[in-house]
N, C-alpha and C. Protein backbone atom coordinates (compact mmCIF):
# COMPACT_ATOMS: atom_id res chain seq x y z
N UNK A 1 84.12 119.91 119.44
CA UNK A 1 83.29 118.74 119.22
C UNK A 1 83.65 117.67 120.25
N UNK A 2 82.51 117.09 120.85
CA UNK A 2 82.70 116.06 121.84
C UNK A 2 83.60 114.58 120.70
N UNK A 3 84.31 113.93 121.79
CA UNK A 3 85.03 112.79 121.48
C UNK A 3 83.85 111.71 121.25
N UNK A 4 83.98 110.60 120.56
CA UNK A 4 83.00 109.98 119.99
C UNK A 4 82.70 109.08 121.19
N UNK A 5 81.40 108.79 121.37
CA UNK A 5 81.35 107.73 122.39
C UNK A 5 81.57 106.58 122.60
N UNK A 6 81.67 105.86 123.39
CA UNK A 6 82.01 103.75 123.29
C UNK A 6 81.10 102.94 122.11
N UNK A 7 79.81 103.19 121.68
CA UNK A 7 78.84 102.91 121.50
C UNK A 7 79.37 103.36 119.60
N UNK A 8 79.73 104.73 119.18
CA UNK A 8 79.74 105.54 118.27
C UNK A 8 81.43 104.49 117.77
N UNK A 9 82.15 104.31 118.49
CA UNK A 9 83.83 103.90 118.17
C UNK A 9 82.93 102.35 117.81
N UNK A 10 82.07 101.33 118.48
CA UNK A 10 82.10 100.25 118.15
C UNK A 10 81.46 100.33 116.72
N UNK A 11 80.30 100.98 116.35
CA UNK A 11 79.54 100.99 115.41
C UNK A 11 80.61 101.39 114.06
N UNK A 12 81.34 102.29 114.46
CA UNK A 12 82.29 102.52 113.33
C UNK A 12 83.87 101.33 112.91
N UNK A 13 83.63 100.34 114.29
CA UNK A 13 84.55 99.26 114.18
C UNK A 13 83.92 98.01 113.59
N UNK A 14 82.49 98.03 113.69
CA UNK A 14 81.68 96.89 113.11
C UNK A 14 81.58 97.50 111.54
N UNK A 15 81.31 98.59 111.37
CA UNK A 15 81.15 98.88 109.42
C UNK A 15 82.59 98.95 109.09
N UNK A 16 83.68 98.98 109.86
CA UNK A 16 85.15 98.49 108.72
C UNK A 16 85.06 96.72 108.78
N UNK A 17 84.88 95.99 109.49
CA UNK A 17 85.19 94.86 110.06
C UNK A 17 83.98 93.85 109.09
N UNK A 18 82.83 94.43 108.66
CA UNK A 18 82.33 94.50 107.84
C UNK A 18 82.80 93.87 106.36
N UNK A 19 83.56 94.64 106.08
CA UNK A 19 83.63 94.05 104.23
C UNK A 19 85.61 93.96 104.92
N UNK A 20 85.75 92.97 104.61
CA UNK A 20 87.45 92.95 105.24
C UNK A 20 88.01 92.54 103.49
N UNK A 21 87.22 92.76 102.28
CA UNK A 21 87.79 92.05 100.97
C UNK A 21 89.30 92.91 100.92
N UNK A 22 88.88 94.37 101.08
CA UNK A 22 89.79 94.86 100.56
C UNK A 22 91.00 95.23 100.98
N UNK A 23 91.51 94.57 102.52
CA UNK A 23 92.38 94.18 102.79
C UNK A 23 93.05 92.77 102.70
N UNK A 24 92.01 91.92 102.43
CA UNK A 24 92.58 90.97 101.58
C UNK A 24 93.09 91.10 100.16
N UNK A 25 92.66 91.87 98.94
CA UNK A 25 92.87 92.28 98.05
C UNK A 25 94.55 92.87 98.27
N UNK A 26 94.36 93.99 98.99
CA UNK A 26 95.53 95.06 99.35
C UNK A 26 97.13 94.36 100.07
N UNK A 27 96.76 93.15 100.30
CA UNK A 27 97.98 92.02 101.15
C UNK A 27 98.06 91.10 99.77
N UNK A 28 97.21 90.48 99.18
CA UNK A 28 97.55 89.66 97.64
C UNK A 28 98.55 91.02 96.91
N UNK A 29 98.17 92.18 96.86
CA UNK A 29 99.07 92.76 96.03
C UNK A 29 100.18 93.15 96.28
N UNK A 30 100.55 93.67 98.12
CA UNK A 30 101.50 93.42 98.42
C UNK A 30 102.82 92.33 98.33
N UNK A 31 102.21 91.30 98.66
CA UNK A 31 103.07 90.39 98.31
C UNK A 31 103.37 90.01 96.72
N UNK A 32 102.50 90.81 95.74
CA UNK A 32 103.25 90.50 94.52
C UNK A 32 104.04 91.70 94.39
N UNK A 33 103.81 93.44 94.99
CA UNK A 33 105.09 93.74 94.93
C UNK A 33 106.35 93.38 95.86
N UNK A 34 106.04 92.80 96.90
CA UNK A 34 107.30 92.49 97.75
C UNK A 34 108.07 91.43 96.97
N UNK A 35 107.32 90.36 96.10
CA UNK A 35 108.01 89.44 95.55
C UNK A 35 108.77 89.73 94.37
N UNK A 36 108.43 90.74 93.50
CA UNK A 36 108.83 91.34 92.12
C UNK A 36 109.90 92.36 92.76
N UNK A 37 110.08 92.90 94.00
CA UNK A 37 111.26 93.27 94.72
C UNK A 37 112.30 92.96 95.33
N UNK A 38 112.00 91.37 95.65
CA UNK A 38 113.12 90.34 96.10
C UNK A 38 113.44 89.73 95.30
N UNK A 39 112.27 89.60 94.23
CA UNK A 39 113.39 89.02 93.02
C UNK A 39 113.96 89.74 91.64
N UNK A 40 113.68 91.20 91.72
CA UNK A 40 114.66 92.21 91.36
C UNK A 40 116.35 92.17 92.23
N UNK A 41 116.25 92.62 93.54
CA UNK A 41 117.41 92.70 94.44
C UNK A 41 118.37 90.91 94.30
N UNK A 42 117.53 89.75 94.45
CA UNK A 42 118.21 88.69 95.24
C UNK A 42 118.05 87.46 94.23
N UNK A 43 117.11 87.53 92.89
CA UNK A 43 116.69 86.23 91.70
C UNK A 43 116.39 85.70 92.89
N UNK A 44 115.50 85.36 93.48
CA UNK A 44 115.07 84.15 94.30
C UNK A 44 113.75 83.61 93.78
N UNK A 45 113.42 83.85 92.37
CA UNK A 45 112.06 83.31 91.89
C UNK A 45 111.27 82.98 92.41
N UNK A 46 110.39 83.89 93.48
CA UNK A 46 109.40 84.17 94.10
C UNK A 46 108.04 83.90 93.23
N UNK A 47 106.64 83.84 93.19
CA UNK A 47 105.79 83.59 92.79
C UNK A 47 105.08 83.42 93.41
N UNK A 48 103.72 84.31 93.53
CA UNK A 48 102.21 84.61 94.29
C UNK A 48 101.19 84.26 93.25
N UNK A 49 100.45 83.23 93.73
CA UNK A 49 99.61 82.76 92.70
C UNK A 49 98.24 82.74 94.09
N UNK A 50 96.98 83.47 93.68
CA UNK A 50 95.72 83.24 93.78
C UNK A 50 94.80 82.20 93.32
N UNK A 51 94.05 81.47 94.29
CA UNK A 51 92.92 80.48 93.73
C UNK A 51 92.08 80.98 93.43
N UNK A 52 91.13 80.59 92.40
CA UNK A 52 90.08 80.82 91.91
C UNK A 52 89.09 81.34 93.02
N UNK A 53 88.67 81.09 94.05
CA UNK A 53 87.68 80.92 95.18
C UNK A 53 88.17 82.31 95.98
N UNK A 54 89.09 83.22 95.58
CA UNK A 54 89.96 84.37 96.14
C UNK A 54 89.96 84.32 97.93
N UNK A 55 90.63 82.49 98.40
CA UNK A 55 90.23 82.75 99.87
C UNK A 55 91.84 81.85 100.11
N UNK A 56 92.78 81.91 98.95
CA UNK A 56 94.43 81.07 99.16
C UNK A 56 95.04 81.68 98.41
N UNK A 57 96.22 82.39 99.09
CA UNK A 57 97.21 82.69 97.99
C UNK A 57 98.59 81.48 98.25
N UNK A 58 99.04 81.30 97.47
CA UNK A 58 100.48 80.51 97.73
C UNK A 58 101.37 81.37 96.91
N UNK A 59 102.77 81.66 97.78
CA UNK A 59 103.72 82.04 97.86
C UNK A 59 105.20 80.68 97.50
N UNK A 60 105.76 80.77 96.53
CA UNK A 60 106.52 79.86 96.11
C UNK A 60 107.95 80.97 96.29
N UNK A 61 109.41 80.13 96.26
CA UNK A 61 110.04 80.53 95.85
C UNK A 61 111.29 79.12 95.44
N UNK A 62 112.23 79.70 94.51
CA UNK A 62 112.63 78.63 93.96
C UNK A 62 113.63 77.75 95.18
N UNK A 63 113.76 76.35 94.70
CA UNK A 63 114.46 75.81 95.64
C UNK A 63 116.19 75.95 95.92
N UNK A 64 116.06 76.24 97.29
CA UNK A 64 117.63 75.90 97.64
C UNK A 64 118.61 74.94 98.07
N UNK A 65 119.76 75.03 98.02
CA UNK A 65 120.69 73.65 98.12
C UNK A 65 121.05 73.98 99.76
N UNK A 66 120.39 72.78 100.70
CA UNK A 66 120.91 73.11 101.85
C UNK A 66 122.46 72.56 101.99
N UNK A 67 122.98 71.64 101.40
CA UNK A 67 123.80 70.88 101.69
C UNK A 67 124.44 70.79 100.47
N UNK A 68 125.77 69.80 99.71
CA UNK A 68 125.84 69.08 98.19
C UNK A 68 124.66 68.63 97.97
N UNK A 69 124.20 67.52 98.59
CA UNK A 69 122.96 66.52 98.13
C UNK A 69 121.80 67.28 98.35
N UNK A 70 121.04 68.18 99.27
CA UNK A 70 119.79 68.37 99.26
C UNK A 70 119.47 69.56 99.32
N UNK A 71 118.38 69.34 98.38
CA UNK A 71 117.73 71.04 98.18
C UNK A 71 116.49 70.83 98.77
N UNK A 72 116.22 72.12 98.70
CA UNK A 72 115.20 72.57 100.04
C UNK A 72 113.81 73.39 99.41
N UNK A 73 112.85 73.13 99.08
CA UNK A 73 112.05 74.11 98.14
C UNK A 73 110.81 74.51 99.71
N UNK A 74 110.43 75.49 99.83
CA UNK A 74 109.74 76.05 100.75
C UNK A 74 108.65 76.67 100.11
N UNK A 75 106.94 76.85 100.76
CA UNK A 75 106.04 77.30 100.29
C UNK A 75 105.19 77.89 100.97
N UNK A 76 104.60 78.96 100.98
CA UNK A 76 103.97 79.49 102.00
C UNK A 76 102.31 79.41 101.05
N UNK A 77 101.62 79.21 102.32
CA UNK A 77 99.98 78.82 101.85
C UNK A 77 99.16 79.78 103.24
N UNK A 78 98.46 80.79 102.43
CA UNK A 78 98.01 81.91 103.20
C UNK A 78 96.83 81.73 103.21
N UNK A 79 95.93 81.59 103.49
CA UNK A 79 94.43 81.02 103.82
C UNK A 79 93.59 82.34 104.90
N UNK A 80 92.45 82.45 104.18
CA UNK A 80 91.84 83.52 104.53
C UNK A 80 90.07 82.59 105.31
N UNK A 81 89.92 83.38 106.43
CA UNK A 81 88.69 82.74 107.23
C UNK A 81 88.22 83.95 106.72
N UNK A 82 87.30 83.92 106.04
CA UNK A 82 86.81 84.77 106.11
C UNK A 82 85.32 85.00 107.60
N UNK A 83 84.96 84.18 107.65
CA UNK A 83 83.72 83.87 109.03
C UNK A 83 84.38 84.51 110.33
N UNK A 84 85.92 83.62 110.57
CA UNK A 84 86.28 84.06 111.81
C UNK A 84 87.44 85.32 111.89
N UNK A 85 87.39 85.99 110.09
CA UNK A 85 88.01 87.19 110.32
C UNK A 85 89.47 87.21 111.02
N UNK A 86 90.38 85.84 109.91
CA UNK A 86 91.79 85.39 110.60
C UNK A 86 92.23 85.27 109.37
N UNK A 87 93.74 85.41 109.17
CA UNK A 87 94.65 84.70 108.12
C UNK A 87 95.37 83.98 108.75
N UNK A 88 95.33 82.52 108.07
CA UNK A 88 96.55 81.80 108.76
C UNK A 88 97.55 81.31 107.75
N UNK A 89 98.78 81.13 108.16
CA UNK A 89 99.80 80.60 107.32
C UNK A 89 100.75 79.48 107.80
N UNK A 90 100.94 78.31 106.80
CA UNK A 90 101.66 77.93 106.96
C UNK A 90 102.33 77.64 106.16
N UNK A 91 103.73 76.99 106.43
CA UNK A 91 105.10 76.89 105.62
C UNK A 91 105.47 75.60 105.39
N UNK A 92 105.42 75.01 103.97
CA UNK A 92 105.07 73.84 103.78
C UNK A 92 106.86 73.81 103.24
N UNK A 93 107.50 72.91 103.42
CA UNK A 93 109.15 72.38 103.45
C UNK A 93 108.82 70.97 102.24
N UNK A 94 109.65 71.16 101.22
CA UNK A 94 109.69 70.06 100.58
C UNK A 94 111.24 69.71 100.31
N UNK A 95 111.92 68.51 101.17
CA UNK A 95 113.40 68.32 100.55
C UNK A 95 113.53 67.11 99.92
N UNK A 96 113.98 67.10 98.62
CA UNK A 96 115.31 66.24 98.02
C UNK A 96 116.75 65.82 98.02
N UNK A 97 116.81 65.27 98.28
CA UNK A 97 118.41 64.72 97.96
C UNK A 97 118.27 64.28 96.34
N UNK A 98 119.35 64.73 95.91
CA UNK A 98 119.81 64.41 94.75
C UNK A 98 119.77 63.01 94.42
N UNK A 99 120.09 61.74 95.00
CA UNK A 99 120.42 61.11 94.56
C UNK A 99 118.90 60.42 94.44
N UNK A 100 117.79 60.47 95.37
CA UNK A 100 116.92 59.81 96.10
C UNK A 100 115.89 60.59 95.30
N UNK A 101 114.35 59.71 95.88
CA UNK A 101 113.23 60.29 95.15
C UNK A 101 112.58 61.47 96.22
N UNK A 102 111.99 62.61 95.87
CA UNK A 102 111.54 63.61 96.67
C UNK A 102 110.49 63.59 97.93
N UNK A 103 111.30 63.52 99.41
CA UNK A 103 110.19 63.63 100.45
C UNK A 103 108.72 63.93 100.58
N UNK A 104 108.17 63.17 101.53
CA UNK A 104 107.02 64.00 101.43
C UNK A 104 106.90 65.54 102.04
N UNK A 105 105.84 66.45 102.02
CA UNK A 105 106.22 67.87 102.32
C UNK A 105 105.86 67.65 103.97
N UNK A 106 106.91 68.68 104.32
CA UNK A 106 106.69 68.62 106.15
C UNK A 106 105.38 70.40 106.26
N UNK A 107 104.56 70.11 106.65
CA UNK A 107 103.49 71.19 106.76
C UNK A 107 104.06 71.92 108.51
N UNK A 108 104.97 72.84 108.66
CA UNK A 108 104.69 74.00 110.16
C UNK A 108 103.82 74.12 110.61
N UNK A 109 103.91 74.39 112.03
CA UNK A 109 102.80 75.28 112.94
C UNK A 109 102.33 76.22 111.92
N UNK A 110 100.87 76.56 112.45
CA UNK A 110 100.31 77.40 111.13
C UNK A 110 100.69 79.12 112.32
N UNK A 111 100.92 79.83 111.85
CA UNK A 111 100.67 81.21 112.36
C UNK A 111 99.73 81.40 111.51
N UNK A 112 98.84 82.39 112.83
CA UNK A 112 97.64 82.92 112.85
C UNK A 112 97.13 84.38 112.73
N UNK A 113 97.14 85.18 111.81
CA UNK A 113 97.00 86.70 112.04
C UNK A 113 95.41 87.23 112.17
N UNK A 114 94.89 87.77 113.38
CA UNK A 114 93.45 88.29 113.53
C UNK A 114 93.59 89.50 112.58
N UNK A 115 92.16 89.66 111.67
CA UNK A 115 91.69 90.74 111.48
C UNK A 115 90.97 91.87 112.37
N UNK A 116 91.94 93.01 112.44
CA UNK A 116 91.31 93.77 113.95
C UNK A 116 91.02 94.99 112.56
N UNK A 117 90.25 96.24 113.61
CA UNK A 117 90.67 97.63 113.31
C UNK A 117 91.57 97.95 114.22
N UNK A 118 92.10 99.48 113.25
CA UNK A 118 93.13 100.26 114.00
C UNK A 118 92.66 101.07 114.20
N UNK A 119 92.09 101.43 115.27
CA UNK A 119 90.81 102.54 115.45
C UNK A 119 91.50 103.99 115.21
N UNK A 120 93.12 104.42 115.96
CA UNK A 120 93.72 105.47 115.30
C UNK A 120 93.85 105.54 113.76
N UNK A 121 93.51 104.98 113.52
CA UNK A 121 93.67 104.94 111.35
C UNK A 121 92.59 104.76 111.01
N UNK A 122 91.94 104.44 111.20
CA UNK A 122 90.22 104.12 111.18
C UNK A 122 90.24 103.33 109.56
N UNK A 123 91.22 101.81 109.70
CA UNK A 123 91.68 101.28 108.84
C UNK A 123 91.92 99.68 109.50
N UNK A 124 91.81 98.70 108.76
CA UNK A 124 91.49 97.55 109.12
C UNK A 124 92.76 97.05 108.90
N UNK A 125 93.60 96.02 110.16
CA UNK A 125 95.13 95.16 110.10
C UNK A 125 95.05 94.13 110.02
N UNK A 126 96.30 93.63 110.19
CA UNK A 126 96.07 92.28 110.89
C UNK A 126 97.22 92.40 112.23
N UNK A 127 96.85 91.45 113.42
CA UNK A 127 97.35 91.77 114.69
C UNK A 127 97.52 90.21 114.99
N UNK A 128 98.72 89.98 115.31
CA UNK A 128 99.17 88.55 115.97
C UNK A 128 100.05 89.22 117.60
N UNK A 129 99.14 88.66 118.12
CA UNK A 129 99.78 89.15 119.98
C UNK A 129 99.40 90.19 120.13
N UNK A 130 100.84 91.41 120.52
CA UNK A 130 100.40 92.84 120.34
C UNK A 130 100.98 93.25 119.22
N UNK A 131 101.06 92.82 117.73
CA UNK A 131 101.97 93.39 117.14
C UNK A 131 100.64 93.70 115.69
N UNK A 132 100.91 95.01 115.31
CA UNK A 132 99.73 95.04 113.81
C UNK A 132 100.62 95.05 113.14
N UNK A 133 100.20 94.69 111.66
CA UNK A 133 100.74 94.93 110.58
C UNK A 133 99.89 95.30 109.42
N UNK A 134 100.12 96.87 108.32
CA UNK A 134 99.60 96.99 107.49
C UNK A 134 99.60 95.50 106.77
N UNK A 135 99.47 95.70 105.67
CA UNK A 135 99.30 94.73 104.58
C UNK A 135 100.79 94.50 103.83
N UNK A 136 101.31 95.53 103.83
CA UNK A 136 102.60 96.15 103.23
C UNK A 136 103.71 94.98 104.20
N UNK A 137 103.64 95.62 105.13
CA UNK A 137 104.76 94.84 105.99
C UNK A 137 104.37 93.31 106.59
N UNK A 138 103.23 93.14 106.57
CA UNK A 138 102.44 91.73 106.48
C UNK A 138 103.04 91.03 105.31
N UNK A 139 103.46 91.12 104.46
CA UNK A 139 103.60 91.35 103.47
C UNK A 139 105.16 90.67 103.35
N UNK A 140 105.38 91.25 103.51
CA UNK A 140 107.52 91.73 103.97
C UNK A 140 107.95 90.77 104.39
N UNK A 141 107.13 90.75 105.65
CA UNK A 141 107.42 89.70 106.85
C UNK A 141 107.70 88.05 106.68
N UNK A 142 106.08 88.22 105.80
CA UNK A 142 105.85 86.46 105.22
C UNK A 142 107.07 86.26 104.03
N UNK A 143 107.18 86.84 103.39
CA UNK A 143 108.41 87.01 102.23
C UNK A 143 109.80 86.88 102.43
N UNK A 144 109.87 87.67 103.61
CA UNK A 144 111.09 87.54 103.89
C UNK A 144 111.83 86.54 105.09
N UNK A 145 111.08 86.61 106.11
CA UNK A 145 111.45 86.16 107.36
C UNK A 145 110.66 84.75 106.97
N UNK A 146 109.75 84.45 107.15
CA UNK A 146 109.21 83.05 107.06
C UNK A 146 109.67 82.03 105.70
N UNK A 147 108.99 82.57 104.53
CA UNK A 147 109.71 81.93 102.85
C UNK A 147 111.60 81.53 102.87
N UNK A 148 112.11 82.75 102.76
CA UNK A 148 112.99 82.72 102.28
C UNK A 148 114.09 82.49 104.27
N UNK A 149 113.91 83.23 105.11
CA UNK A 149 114.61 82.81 106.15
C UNK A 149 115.66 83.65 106.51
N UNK A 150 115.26 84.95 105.64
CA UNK A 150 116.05 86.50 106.28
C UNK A 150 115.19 87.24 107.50
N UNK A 151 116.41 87.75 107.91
CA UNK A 151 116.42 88.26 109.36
C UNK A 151 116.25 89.93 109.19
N UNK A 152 115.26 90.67 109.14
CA UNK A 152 114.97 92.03 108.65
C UNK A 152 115.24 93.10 110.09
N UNK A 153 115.93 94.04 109.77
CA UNK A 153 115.70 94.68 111.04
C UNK A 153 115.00 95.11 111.69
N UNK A 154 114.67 95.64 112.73
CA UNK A 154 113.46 95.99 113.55
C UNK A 154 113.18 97.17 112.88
């Protein structure tokens, strides 16, 4: 059988690219098992809560003591385009000092993840630079490395 043509690969990249819900769906559930797994292994009272409008998830986890006096509560807010077919995130920092009344929240650079296909999987990612990520390790990543501020191996 002939290899599919330029024309045949786009048409089959426009009908995944198409309905992208259910990789949004498939990354909300990830991150509630990645979170019910870090806070099995580590109590770090993680919590993935969905908005009504199914286009924000926020990612909580409980606050930490950077110092004696100040704790550190961190939040991740995952926001779905759906139009321009992007997730972006950012990492919202809220600190207290003990003694004092609670800062206002410092909002991060947002990282940006494109919704691509993976035309070898003939399965829809997300891709920041050159790097994809299922949903799974999309997943991982935001949980671990960004929220909480562990260093995962390659």
């Amino acid at each position: 059988m002939d290899e599919p043509s330029r024309l045949d690969r786009q048409i089959a990249r426009d009908k995944l690219l198409a309905d992208i819900e259910p990789l949004w769906e498939a990354l909300h559930a990830a991150l509630e098992r990645t979170a019910a797994k870090l806070n099995g292994a580590y109590n770090c009272g993680i919590s993935v809560d969905l908005n009504e409008h199914n286009s924000l998830i926020r990612a909580d986890s409980s606050p930490t003591v950077k110092d004696r006096d100040t704790e550190v509560h961190r939040q991740l807010e995952i926001r779905l385009d759906r139009r321009a077919r992007k997730v972006t995130v950012i990492v919202v920092e809220t600190m207290r000092h003990i003694r004092a009344p609670e800062r206002a929240p410092t909002r991060g650079a947002p990282f940006t993840f494109e919704i691509d296909v993976d035309m070898e999987r003939g399965q829809l990612c997300f891709t920041q630079k050159l790097e994809r990520f299922t949903p799974v390790a999309l997943a991982e990543h935001l949980l671990t490395e960004l929220l909480l501020g562990m260093k995962l191996p390659s």
